[in-house]
N, C-alpha and C. Protein backbone atom coordinates (compact mmCIF):
# COMPACT_ATOMS: atom_id res chain seq x y z
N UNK A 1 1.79 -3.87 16.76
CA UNK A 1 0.41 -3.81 16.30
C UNK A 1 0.35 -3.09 14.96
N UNK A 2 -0.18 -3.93 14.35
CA UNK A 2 -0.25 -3.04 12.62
C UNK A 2 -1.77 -1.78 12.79
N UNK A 3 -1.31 -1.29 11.66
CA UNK A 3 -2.33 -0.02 11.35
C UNK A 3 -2.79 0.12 10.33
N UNK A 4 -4.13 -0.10 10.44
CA UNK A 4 -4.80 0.07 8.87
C UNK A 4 -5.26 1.10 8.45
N UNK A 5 -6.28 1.46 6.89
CA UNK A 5 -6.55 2.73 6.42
C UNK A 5 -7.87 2.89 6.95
N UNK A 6 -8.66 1.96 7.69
CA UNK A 6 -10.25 1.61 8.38
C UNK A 6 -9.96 1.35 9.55
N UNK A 7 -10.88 1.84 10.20
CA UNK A 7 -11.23 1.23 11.78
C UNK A 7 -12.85 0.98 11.90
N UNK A 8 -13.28 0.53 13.15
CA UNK A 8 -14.29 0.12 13.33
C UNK A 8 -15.20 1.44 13.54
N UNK A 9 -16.28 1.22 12.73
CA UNK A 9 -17.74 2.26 12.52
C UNK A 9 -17.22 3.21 11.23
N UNK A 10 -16.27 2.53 10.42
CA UNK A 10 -16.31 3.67 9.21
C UNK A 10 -17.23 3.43 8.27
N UNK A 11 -18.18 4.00 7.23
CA UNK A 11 -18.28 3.14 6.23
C UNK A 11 -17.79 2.94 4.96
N UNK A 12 -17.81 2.05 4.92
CA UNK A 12 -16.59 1.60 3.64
C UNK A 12 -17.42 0.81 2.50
N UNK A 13 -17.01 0.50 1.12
CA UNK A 13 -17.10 0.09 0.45
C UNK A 13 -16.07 -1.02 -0.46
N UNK A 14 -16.88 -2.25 -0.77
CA UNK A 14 -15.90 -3.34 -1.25
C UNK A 14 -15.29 -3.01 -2.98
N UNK A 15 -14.03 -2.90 -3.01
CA UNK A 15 -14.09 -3.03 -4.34
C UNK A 15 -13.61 -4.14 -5.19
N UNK A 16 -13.34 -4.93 -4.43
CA UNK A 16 -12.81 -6.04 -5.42
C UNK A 16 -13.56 -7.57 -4.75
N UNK A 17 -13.56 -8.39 -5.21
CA UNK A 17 -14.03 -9.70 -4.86
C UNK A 17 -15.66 -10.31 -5.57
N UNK A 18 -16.15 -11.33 -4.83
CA UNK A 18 -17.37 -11.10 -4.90
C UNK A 18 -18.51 -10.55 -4.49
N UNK A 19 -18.53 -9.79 -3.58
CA UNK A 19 -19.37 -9.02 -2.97
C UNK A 19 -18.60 -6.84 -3.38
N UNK A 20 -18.02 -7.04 -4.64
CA UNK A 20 -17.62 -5.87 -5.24
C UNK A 20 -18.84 -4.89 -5.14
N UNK A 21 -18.80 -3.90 -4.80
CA UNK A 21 -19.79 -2.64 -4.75
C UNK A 21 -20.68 -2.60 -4.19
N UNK A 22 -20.58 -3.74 -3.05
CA UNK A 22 -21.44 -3.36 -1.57
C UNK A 22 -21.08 -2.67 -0.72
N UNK A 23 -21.90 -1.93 0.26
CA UNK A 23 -21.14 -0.83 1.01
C UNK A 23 -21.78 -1.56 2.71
N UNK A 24 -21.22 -0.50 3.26
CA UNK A 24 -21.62 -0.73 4.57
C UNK A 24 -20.70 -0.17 6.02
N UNK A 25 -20.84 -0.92 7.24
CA UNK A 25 -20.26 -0.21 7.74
C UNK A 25 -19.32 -1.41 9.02
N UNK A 26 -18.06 -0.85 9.28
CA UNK A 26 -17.41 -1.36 9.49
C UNK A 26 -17.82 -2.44 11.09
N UNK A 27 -17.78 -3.51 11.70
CA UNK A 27 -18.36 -3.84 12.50
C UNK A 27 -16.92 -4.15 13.63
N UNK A 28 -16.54 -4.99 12.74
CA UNK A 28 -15.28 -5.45 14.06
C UNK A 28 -13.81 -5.46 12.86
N UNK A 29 -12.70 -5.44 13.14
CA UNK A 29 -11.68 -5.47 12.40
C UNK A 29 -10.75 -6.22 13.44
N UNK A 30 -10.23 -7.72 12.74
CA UNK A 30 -9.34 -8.77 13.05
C UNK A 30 -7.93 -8.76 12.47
N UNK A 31 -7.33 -8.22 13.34
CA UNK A 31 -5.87 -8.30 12.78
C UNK A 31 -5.36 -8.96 12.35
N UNK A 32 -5.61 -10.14 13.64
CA UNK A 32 -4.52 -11.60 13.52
C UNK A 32 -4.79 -11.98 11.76
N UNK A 33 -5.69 -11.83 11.43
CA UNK A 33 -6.07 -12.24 9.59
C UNK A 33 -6.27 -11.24 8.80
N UNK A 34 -5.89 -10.03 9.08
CA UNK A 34 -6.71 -8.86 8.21
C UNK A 34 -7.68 -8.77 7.24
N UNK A 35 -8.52 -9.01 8.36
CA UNK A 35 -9.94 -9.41 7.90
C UNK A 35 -10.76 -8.59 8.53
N UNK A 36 -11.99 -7.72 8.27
CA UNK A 36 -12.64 -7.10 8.75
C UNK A 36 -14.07 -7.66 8.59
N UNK A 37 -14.98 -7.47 9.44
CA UNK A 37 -17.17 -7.78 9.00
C UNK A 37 -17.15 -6.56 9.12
N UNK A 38 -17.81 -6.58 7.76
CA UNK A 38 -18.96 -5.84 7.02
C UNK A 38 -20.09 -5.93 7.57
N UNK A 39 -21.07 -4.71 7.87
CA UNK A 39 -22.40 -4.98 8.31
C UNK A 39 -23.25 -5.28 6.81
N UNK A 40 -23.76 -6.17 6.93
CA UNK A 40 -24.81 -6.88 5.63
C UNK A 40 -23.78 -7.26 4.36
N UNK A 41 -22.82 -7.24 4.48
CA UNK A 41 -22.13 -8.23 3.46
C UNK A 41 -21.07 -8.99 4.23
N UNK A 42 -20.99 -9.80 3.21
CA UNK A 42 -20.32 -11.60 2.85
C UNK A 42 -21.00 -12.38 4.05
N UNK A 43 -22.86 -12.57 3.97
CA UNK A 43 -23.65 -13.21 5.40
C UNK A 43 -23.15 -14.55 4.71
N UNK A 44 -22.62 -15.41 6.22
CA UNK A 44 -22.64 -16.88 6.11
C UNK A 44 -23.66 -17.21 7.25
N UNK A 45 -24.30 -18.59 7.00
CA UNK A 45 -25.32 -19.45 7.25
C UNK A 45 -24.28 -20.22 8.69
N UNK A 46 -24.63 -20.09 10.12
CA UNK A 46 -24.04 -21.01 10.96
C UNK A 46 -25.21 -21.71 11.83
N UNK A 47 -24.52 -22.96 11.92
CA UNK A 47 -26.36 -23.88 12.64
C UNK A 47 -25.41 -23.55 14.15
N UNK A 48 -26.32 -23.36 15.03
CA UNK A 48 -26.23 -23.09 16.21
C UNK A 48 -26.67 -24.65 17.45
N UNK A 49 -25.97 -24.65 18.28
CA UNK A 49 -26.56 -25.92 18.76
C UNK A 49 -28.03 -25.68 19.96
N UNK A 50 -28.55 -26.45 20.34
CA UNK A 50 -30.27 -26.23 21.23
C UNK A 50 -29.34 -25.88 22.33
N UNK A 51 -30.27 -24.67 22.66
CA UNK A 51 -29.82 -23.84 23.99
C UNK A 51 -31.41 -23.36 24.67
N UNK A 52 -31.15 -22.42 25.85
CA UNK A 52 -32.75 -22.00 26.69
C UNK A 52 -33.15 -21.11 25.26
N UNK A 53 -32.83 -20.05 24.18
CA UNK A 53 -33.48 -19.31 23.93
C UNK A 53 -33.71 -20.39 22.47
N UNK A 54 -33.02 -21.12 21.90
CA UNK A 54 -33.46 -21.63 20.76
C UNK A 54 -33.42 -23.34 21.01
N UNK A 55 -34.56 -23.94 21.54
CA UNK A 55 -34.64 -25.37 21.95
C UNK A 55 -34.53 -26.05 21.10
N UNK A 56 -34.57 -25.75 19.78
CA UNK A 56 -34.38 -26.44 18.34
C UNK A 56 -33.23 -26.37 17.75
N UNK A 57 -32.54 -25.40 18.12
CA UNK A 57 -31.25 -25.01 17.66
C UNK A 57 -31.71 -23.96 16.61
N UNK A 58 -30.77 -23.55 15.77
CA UNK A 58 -31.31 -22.72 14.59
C UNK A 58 -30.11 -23.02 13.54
N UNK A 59 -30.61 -22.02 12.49
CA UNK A 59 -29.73 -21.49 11.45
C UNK A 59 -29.66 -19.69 11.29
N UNK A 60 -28.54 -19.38 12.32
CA UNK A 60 -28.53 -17.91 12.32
C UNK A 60 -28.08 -17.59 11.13
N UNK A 61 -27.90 -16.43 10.27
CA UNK A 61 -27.08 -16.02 9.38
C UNK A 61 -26.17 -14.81 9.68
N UNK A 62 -25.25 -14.59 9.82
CA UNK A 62 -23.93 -13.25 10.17
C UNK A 62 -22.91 -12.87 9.14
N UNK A 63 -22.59 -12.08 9.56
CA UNK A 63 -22.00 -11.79 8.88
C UNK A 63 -20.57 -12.32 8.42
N UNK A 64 -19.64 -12.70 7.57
CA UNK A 64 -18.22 -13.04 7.05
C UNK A 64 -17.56 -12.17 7.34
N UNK A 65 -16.05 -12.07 7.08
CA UNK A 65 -14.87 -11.28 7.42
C UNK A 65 -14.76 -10.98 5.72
N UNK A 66 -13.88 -10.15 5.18
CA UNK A 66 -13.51 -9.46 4.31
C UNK A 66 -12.57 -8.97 4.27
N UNK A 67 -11.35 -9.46 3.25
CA UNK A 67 -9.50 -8.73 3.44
C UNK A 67 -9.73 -7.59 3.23
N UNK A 68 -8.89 -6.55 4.01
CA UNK A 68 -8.83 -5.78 4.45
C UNK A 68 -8.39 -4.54 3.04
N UNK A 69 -7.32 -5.45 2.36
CA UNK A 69 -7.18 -5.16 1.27
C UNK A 69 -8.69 -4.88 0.22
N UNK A 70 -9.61 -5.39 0.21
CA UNK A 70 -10.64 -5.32 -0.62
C UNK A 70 -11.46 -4.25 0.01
N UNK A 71 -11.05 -3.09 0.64
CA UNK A 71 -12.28 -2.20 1.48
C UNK A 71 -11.34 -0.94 1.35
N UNK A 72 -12.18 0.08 0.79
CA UNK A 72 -12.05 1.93 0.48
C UNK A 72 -12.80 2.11 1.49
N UNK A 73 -12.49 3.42 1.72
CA UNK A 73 -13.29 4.63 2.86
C UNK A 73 -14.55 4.81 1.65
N UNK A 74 -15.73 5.07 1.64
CA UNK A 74 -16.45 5.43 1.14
C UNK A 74 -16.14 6.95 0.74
N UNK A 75 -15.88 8.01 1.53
CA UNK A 75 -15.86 9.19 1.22
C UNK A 75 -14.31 9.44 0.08
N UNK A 76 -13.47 8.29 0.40
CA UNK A 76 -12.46 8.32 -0.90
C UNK A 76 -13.16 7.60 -1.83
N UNK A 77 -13.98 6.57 -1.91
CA UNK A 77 -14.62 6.21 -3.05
C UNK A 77 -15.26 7.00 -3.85
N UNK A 78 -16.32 7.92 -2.92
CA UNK A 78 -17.02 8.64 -4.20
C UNK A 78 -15.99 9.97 -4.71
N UNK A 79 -15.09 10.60 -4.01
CA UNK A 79 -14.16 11.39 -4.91
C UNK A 79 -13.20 10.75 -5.50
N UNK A 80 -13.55 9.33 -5.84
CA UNK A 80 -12.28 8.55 -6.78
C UNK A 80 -13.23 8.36 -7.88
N UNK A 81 -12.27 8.21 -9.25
CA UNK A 81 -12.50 7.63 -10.66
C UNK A 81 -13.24 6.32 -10.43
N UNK A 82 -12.92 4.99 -9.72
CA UNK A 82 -13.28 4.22 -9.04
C UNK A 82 -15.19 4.11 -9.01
N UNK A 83 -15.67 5.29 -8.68
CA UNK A 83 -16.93 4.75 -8.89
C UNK A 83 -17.82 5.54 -10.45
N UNK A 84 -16.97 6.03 -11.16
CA UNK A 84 -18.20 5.83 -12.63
C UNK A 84 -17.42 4.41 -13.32
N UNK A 85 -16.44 3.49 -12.90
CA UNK A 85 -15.94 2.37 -13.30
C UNK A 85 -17.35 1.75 -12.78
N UNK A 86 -17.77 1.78 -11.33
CA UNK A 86 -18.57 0.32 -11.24
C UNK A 86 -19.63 0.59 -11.62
């Protein structure tokens, strides 16, 4: 089992990609891809099929995964050089 510098409920901040200098907090972390969700960043759009609570079906929006590589501890972010860059 690998070991990362995050676990789940830290909050962290993105620094690289497109969603660079959003913060948030850690939700679930996926090994098999080292990929972690972000709470309120990288939301993707999924249509859901008609069930008892949505008879129409819907368009939920959730959250994306995020390499693992692209995510600081927040509390090393703000004592890093790193944030008068962004």
């Amino acid at each position: 089992m690998q070991r990362y510098h995050v676990k789940r409920g830290d909050p962290v901040v993105v620094i690289s990609g497109s969603h660079k200098g959003k913060e948030g907090k850690i939700l679930e972390v996926l090994p098999a891809k080292d990929r972690a969700r972000i709470e309120g960043v990288a939301m993707v759009k999924r249509h859901t099929k008609k069930s008892q609570e949505h008879p129409q079906g819907a368009i939920v929006e959730r959250e994306g995964s995020i390499h693992i590589s692209n995510l600081m501890l927040k509390s090393v972010f703000d004592s890093s050089k790193r944030k008068k860059a962004v």
